[in-house]
PDB file of N, CA and C in Angstrom:
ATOM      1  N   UNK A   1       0.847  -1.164   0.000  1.00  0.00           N
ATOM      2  CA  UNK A   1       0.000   0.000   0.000  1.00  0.00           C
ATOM      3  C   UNK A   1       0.895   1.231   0.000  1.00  0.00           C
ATOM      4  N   UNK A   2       0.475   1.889  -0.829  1.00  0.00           N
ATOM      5  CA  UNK A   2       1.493   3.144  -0.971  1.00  0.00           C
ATOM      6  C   UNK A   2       0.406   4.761  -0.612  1.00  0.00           C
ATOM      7  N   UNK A   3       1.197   5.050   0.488  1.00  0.00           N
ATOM      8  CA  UNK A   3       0.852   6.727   1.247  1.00  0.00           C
ATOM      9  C   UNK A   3       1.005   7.511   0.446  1.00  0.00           C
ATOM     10  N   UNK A   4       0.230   8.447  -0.209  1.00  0.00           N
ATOM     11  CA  UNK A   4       0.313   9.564  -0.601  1.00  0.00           C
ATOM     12  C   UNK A   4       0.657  11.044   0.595  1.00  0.00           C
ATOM     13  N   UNK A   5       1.681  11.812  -0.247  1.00  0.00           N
ATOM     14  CA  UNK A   5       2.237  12.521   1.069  1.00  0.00           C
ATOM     15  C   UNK A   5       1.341  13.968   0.395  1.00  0.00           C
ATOM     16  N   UNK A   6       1.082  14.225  -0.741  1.00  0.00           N
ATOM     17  CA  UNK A   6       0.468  15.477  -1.393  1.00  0.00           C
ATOM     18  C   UNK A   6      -0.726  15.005  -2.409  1.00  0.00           C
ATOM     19  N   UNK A   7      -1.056  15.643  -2.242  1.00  0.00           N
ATOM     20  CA  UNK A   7      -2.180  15.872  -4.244  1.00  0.00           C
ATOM     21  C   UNK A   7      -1.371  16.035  -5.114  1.00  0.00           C
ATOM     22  N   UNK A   8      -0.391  16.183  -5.214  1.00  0.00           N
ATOM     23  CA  UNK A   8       1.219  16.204  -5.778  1.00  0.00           C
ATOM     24  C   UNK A   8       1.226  15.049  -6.466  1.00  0.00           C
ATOM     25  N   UNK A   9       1.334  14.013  -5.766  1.00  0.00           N
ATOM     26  CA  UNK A   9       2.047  12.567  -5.834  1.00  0.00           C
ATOM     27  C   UNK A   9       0.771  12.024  -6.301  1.00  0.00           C
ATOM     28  N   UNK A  10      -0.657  12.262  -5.840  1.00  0.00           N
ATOM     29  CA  UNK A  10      -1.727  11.047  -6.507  1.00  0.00           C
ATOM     30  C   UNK A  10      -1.394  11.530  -7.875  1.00  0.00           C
ATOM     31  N   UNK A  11      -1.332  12.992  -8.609  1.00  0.00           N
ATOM     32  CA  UNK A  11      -1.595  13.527  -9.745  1.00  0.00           C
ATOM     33  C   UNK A  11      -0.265  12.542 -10.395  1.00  0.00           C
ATOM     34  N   UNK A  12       0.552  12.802 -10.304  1.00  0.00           N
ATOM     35  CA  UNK A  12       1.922  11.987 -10.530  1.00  0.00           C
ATOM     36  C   UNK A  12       1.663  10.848 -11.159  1.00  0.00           C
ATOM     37  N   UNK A  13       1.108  10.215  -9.942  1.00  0.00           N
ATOM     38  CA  UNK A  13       1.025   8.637 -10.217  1.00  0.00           C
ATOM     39  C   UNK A  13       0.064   8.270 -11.058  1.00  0.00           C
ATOM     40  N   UNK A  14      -1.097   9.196 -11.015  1.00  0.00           N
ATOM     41  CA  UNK A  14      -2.096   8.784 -12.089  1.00  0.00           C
ATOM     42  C   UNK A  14      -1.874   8.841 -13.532  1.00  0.00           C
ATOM     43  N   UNK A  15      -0.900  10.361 -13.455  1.00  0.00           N
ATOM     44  CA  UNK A  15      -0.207  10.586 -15.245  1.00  0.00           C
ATOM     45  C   UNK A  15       0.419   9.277 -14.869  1.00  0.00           C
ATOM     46  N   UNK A  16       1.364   8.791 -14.556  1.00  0.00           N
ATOM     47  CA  UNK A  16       2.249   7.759 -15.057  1.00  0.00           C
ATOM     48  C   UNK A  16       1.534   6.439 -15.657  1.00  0.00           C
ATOM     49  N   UNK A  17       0.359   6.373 -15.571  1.00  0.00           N
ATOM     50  CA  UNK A  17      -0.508   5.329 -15.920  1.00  0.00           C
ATOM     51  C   UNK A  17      -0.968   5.108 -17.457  1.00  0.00           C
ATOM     52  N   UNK A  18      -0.500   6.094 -17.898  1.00  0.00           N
ATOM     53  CA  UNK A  18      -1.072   6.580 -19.475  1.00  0.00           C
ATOM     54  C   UNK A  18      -0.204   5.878 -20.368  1.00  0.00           C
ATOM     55  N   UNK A  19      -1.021   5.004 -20.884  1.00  0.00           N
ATOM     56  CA  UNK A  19      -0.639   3.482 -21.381  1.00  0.00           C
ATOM     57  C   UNK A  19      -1.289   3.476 -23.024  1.00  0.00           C
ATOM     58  N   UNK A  20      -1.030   3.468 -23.999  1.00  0.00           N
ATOM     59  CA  UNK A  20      -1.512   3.274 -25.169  1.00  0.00           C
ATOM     60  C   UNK A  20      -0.692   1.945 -26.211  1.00  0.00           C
ATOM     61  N   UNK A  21      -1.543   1.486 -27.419  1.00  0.00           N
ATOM     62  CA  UNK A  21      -1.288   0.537 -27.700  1.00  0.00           C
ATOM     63  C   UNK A  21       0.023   0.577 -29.101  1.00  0.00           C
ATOM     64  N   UNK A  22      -0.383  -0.527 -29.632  1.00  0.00           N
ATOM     65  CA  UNK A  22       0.416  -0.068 -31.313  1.00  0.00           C
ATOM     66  C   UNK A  22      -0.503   1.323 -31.899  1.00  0.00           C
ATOM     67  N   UNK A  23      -1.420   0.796 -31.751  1.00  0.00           N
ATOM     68  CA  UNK A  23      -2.572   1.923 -32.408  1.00  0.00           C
ATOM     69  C   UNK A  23      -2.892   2.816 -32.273  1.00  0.00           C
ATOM     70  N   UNK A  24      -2.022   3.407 -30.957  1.00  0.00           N
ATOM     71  CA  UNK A  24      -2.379   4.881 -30.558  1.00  0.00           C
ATOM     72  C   UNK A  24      -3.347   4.828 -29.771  1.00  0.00           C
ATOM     73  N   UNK A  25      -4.172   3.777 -29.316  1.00  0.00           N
ATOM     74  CA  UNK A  25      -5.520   3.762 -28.546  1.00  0.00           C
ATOM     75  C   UNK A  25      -5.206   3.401 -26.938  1.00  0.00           C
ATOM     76  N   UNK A  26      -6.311   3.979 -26.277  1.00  0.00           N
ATOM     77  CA  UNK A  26      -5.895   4.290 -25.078  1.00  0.00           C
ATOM     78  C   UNK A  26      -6.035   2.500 -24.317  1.00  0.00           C
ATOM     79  N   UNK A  27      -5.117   2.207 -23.614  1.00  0.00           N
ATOM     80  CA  UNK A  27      -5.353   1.180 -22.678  1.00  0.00           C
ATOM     81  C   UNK A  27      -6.006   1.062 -21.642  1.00  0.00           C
ATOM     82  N   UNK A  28      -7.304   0.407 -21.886  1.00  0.00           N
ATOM     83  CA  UNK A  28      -8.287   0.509 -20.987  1.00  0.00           C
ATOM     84  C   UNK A  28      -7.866   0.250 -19.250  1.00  0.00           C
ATOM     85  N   UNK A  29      -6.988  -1.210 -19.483  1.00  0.00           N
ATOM     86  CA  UNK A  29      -6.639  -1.511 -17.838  1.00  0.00           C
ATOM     87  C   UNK A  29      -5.923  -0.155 -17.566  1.00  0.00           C
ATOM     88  N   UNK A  30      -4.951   0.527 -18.189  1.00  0.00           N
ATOM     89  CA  UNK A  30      -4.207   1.329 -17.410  1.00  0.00           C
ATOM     90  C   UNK A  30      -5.351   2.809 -17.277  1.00  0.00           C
ATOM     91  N   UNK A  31      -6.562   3.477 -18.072  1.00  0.00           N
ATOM     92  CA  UNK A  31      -7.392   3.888 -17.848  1.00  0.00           C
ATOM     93  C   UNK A  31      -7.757   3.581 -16.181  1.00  0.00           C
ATOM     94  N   UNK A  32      -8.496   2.607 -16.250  1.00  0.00           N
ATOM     95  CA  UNK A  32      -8.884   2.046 -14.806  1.00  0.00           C
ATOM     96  C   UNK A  32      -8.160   2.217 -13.807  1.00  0.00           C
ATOM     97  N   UNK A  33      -6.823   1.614 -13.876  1.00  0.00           N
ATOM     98  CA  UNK A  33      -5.899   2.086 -12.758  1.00  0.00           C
ATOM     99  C   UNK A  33      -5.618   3.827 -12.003  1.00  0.00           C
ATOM    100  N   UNK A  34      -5.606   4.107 -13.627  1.00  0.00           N
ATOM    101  CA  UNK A  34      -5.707   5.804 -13.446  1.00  0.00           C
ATOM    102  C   UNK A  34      -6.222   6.028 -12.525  1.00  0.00           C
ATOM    103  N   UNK A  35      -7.519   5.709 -13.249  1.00  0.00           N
ATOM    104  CA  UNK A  35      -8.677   5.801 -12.309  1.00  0.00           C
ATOM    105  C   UNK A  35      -9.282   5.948 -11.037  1.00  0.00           C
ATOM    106  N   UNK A  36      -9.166   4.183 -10.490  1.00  0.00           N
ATOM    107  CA  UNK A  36      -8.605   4.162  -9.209  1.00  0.00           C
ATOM    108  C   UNK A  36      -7.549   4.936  -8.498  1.00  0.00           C
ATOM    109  N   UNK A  37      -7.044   5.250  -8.698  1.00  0.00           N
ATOM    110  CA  UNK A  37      -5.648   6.105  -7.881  1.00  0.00           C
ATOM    111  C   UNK A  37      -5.853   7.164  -8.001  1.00  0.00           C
ATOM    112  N   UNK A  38      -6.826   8.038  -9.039  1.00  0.00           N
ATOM    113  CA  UNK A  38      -7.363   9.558  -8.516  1.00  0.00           C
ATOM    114  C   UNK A  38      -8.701   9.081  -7.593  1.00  0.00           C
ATOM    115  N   UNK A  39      -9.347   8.814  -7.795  1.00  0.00           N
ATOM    116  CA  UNK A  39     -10.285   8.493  -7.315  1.00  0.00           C
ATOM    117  C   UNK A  39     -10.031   8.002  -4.888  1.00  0.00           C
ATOM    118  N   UNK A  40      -8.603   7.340  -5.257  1.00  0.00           N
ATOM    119  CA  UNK A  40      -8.628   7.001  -4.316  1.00  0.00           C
ATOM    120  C   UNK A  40      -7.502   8.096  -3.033  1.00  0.00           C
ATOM    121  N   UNK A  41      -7.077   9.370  -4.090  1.00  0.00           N
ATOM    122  CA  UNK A  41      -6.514  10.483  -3.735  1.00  0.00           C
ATOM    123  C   UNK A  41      -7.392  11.080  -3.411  1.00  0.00           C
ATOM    124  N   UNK A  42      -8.685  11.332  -4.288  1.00  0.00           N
ATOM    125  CA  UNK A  42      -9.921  11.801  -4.434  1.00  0.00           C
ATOM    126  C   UNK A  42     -10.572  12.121  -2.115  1.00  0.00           C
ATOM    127  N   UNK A  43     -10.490  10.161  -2.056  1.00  0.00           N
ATOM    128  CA  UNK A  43     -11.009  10.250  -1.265  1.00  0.00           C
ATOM    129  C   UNK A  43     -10.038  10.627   0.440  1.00  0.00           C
ATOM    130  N   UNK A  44      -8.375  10.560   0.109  1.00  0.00           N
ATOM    131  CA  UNK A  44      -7.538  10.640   0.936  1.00  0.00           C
ATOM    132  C   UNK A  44      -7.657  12.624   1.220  1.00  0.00           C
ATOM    133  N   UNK A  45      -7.598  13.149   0.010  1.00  0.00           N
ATOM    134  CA  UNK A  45      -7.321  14.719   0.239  1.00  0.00           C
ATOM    135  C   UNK A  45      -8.147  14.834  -0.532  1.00  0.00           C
ATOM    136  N   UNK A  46      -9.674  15.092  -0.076  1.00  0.00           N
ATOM    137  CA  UNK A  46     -11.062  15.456  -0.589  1.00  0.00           C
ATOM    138  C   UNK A  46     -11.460  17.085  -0.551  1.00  0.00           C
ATOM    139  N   UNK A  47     -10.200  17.944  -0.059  1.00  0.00           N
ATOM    140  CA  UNK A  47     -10.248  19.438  -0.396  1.00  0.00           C
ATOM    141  C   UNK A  47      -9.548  19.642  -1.791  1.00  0.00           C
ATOM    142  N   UNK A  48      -9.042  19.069  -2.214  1.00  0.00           N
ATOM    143  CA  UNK A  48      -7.975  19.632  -3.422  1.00  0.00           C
ATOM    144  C   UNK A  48      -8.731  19.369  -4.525  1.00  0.00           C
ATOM    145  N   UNK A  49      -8.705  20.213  -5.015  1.00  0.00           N
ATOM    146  CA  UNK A  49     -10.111  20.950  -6.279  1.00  0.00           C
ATOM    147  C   UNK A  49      -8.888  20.411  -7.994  1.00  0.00           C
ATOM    148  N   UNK A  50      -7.820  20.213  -7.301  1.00  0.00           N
ATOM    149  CA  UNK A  50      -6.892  20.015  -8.723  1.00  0.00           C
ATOM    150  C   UNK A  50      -6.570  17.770  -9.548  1.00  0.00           C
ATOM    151  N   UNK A  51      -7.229  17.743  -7.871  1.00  0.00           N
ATOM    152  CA  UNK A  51      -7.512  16.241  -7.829  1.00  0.00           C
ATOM    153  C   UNK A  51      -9.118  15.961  -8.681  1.00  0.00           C
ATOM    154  N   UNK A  52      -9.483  16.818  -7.731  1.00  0.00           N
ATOM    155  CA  UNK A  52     -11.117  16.278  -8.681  1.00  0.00           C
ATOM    156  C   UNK A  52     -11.288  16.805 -10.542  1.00  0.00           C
ATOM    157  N   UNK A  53     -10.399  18.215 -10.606  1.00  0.00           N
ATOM    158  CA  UNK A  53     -10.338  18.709 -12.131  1.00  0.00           C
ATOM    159  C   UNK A  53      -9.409  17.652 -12.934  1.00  0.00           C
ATOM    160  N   UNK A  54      -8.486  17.195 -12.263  1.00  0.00           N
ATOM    161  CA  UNK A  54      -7.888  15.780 -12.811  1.00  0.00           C
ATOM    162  C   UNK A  54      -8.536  14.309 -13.053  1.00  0.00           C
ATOM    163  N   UNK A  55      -9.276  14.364 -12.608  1.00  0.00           N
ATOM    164  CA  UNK A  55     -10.361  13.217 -12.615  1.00  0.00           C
ATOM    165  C   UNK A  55     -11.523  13.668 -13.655  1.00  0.00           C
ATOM    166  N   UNK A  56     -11.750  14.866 -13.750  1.00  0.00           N
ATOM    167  CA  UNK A  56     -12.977  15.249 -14.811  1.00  0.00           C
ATOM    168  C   UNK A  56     -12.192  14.975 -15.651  1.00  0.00           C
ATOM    169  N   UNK A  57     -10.504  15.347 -15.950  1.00  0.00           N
ATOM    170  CA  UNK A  57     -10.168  15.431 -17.242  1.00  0.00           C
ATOM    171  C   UNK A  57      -9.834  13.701 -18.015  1.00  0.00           C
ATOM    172  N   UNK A  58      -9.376  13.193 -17.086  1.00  0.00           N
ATOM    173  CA  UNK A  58      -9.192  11.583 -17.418  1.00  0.00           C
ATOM    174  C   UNK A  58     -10.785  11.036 -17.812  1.00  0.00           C
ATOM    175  N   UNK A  59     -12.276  11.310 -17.177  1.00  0.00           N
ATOM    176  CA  UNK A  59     -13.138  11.456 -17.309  1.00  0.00           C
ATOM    177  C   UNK A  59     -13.692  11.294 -19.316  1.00  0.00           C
ATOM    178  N   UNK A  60     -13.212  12.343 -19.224  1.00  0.00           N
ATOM    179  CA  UNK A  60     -13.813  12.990 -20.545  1.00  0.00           C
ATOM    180  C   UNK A  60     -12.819  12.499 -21.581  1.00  0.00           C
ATOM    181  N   UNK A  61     -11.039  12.331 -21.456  1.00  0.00           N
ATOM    182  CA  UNK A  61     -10.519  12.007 -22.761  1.00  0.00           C
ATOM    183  C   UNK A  61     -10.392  10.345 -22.901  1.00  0.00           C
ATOM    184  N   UNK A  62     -10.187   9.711 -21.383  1.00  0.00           N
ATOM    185  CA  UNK A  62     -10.410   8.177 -21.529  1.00  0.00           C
ATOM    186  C   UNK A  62     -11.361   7.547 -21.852  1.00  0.00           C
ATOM    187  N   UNK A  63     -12.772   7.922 -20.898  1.00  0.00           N
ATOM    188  CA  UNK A  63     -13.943   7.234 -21.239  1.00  0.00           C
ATOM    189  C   UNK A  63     -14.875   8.377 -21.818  1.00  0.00           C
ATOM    190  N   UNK A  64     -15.005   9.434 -22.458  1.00  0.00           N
ATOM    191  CA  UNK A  64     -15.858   9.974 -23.225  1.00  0.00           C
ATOM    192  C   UNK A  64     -17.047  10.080 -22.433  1.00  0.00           C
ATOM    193  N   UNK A  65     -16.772  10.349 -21.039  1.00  0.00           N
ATOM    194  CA  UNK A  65     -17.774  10.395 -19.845  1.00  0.00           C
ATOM    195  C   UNK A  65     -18.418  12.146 -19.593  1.00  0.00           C
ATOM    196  N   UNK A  66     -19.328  12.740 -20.499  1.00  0.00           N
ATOM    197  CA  UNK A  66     -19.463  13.964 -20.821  1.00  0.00           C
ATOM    198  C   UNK A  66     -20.228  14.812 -19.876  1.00  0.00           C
ATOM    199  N   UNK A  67     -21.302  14.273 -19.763  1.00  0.00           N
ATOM    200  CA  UNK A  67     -21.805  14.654 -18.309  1.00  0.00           C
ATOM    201  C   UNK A  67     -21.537  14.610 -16.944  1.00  0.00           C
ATOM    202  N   UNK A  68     -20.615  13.246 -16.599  1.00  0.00           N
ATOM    203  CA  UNK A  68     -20.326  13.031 -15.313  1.00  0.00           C
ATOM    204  C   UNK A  68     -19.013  14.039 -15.126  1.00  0.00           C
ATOM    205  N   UNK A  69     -18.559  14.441 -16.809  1.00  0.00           N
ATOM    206  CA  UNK A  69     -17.199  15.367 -16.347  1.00  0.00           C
ATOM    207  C   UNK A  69     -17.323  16.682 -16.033  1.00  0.00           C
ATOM    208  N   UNK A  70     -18.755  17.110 -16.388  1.00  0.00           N
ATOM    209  CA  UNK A  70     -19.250  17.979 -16.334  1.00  0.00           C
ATOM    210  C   UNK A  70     -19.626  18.353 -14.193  1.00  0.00           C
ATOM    211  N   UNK A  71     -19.855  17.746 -14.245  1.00  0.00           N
ATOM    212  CA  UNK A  71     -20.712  17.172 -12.910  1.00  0.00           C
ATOM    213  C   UNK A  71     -19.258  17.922 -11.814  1.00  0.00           C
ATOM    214  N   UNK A  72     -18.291  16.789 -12.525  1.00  0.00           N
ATOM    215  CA  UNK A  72     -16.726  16.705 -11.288  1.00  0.00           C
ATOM    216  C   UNK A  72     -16.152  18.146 -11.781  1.00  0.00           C
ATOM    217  N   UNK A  73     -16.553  18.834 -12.646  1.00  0.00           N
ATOM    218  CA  UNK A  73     -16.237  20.155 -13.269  1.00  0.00           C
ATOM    219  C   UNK A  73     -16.258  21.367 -12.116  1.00  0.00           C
ATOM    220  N   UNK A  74     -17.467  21.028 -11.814  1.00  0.00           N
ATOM    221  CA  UNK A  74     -18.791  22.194 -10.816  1.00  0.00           C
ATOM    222  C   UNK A  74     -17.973  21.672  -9.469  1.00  0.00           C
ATOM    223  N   UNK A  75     -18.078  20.117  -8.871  1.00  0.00           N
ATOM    224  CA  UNK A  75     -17.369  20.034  -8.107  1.00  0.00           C
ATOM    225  C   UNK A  75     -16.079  20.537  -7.367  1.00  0.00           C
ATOM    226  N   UNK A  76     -15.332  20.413  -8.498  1.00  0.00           N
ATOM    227  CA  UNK A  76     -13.943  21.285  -8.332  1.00  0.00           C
ATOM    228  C   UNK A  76     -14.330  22.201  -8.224  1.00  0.00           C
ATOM    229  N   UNK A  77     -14.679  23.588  -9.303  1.00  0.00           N
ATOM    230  CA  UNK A  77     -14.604  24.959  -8.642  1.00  0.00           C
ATOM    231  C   UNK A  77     -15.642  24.497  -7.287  1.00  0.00           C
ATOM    232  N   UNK A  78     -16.549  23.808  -6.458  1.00  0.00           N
ATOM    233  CA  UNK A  78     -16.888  24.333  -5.085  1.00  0.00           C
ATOM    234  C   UNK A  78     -15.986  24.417  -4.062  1.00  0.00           C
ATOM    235  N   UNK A  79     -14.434  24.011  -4.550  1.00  0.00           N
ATOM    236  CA  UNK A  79     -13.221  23.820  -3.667  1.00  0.00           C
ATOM    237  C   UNK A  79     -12.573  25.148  -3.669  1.00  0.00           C
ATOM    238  N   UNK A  80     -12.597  25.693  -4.401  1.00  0.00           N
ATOM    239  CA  UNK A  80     -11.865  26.971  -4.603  1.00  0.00           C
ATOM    240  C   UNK A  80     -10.941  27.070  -5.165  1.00  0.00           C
ATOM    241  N   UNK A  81     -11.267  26.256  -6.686  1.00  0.00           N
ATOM    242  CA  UNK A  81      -9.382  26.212  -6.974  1.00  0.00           C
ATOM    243  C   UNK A  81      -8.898  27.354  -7.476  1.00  0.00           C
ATOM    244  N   UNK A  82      -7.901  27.151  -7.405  1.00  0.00           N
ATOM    245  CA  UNK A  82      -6.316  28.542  -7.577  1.00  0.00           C
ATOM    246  C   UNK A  82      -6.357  28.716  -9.399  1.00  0.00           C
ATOM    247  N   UNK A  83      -5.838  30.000  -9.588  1.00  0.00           N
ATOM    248  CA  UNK A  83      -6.172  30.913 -11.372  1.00  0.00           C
ATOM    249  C   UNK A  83      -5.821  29.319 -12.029  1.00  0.00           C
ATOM    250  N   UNK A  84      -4.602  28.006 -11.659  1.00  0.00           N
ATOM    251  CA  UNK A  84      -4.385  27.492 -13.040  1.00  0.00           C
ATOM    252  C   UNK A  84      -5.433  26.401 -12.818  1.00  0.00           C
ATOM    253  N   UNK A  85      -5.683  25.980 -11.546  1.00  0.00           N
ATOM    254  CA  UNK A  85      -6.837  24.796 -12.201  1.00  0.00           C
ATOM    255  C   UNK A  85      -8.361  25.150 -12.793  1.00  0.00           C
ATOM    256  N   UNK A  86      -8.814  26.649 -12.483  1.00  0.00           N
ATOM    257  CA  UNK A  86      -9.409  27.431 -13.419  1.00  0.00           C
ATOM    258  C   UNK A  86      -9.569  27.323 -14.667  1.00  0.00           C
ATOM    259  N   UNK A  87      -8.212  27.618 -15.166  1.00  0.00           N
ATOM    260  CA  UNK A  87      -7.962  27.365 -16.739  1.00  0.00           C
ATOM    261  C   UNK A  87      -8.049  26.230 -17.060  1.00  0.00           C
ATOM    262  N   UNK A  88      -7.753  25.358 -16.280  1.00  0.00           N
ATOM    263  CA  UNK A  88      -8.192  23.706 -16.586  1.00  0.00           C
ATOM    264  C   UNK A  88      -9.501  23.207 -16.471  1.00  0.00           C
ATOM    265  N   UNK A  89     -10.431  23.343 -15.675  1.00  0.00           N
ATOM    266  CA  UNK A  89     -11.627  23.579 -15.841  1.00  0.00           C
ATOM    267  C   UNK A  89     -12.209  24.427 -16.948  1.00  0.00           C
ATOM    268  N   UNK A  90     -11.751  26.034 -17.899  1.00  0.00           N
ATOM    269  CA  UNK A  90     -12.339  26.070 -18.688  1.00  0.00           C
ATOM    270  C   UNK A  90     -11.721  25.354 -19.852  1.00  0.00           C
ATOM    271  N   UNK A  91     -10.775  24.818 -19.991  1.00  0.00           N
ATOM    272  CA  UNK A  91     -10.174  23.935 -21.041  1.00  0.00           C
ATOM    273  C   UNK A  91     -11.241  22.659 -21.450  1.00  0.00           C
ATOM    274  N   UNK A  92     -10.903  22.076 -20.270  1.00  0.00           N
ATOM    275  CA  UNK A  92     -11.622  20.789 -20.127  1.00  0.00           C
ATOM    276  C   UNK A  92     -13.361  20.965 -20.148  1.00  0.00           C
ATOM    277  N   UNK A  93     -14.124  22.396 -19.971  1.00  0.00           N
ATOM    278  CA  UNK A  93     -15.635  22.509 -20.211  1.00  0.00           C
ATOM    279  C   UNK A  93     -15.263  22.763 -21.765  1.00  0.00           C
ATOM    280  N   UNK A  94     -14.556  22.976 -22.606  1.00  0.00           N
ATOM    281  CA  UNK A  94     -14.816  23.689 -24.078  1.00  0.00           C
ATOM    282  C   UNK A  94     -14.675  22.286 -24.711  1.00  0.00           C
ATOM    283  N   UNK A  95     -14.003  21.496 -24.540  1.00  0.00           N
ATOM    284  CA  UNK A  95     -13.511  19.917 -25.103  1.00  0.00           C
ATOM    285  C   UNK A  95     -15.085  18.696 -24.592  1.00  0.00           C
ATOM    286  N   UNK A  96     -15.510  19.400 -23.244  1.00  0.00           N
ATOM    287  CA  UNK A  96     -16.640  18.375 -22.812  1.00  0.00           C
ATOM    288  C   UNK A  96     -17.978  18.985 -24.143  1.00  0.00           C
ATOM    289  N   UNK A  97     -17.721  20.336 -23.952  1.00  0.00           N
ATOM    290  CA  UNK A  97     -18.843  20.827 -24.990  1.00  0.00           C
ATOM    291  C   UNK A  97     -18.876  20.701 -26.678  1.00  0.00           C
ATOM    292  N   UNK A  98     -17.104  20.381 -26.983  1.00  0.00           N
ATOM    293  CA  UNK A  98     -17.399  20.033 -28.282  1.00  0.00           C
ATOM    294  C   UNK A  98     -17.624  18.407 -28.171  1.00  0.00           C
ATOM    295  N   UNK A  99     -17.459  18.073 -27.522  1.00  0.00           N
ATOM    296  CA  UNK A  99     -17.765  16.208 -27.407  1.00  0.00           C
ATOM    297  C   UNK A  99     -19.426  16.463 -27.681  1.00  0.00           C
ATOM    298  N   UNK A 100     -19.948  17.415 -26.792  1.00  0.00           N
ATOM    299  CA  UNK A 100     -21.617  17.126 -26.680  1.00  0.00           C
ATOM    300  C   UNK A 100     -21.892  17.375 -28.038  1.00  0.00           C
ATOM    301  N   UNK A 101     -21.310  18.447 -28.613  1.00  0.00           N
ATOM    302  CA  UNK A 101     -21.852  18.949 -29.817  1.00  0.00           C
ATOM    303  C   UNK A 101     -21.514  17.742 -31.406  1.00  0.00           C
ATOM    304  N   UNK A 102     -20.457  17.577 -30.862  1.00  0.00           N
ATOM    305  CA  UNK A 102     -20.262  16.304 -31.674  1.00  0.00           C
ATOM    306  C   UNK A 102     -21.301  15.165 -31.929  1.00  0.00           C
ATOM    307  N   UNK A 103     -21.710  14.284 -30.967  1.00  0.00           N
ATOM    308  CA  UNK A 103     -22.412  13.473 -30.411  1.00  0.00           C
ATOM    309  C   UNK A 103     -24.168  13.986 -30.527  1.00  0.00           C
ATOM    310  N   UNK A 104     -24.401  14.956 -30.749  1.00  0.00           N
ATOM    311  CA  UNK A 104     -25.854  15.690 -31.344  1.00  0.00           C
ATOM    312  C   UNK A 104     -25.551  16.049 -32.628  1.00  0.00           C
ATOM    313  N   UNK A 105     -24.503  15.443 -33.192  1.00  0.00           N
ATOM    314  CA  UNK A 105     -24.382  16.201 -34.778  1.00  0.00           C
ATOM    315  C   UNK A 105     -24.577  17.552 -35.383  1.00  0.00           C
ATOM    316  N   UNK A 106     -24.212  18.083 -34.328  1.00  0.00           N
ATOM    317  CA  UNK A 106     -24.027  19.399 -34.677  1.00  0.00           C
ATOM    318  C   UNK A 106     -22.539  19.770 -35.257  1.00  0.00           C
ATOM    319  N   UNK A 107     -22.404  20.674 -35.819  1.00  0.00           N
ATOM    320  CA  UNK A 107     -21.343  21.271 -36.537  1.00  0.00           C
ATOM    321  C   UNK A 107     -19.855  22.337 -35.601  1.00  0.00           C
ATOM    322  N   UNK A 108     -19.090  21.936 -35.333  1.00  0.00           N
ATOM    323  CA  UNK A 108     -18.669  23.230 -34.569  1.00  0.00           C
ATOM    324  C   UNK A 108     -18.053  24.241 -35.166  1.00  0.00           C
ATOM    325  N   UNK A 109     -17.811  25.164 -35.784  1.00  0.00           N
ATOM    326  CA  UNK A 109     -17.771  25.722 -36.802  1.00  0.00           C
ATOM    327  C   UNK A 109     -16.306  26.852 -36.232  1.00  0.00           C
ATOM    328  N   UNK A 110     -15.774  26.911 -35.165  1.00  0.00           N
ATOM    329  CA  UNK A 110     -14.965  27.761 -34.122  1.00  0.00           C
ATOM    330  C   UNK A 110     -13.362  27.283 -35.033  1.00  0.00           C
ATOM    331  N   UNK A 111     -13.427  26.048 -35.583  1.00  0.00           N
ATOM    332  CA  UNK A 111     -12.195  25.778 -36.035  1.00  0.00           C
ATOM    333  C   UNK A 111     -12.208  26.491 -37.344  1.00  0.00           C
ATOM    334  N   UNK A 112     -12.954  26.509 -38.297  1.00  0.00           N
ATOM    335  CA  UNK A 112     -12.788  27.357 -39.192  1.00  0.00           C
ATOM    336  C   UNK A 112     -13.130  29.130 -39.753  1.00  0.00           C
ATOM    337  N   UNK A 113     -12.982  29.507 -38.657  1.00  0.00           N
ATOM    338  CA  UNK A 113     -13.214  30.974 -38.363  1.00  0.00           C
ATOM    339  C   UNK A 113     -11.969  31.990 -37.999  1.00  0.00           C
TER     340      UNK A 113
END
């Protein structure tokens, strides 16, 4: 069993999990693991708003989870996070919103403008 000493170290350990194949496609077991290990930072240091915006973001580019990233989005800012996980939250709402818009067949038209 390994102690996490910061929100530092879960974030760490969860990037290090990012596992892809010949194909460029994401590896589901190492997804999961991710997973688990924010999730379980999540529940060790449940103030840190940069843990839960890290979890929306694995959220949305691993499993295409659009609403629930949305959800852990709102979550985070109720923590108070600091100007850069801000910017990560609006990063990660513009990418959840072209997913939605995608997925309703709508057009996004922002790239060619």
């Amino acid at each position: 069993v390994f102690k996490f000493e910061s929100p530092e170290d879960v974030e760490i350990m969860s990037r290090s999990m990012r596992k892809f194949d010949r194909d460029g496609m994401v590896d589901l077991q190492a997804v999961q693991l991710g997973d688990t290990i924010l999730q379980a930072g999540i529940q060790y240091f449940p103030s840190s708003p940069s843990l839960v915006i890290q979890y929306a973001a694995l959220l949305l580019e691993a499993k295409r989870e659009g609403p629930l990233t949305r959800t852990q989005l709102q979550n985070g800012m109720k923590l108070r996070p600091n100007i850069l996980d801000k910017y990560k939250v609006y990063v990660i709402a513009q990418r959840a919103k072209r997913l939605k818009d995608s997925a309703d067949g709508t057009m996004d038209l922002q790239p060619y403008v």
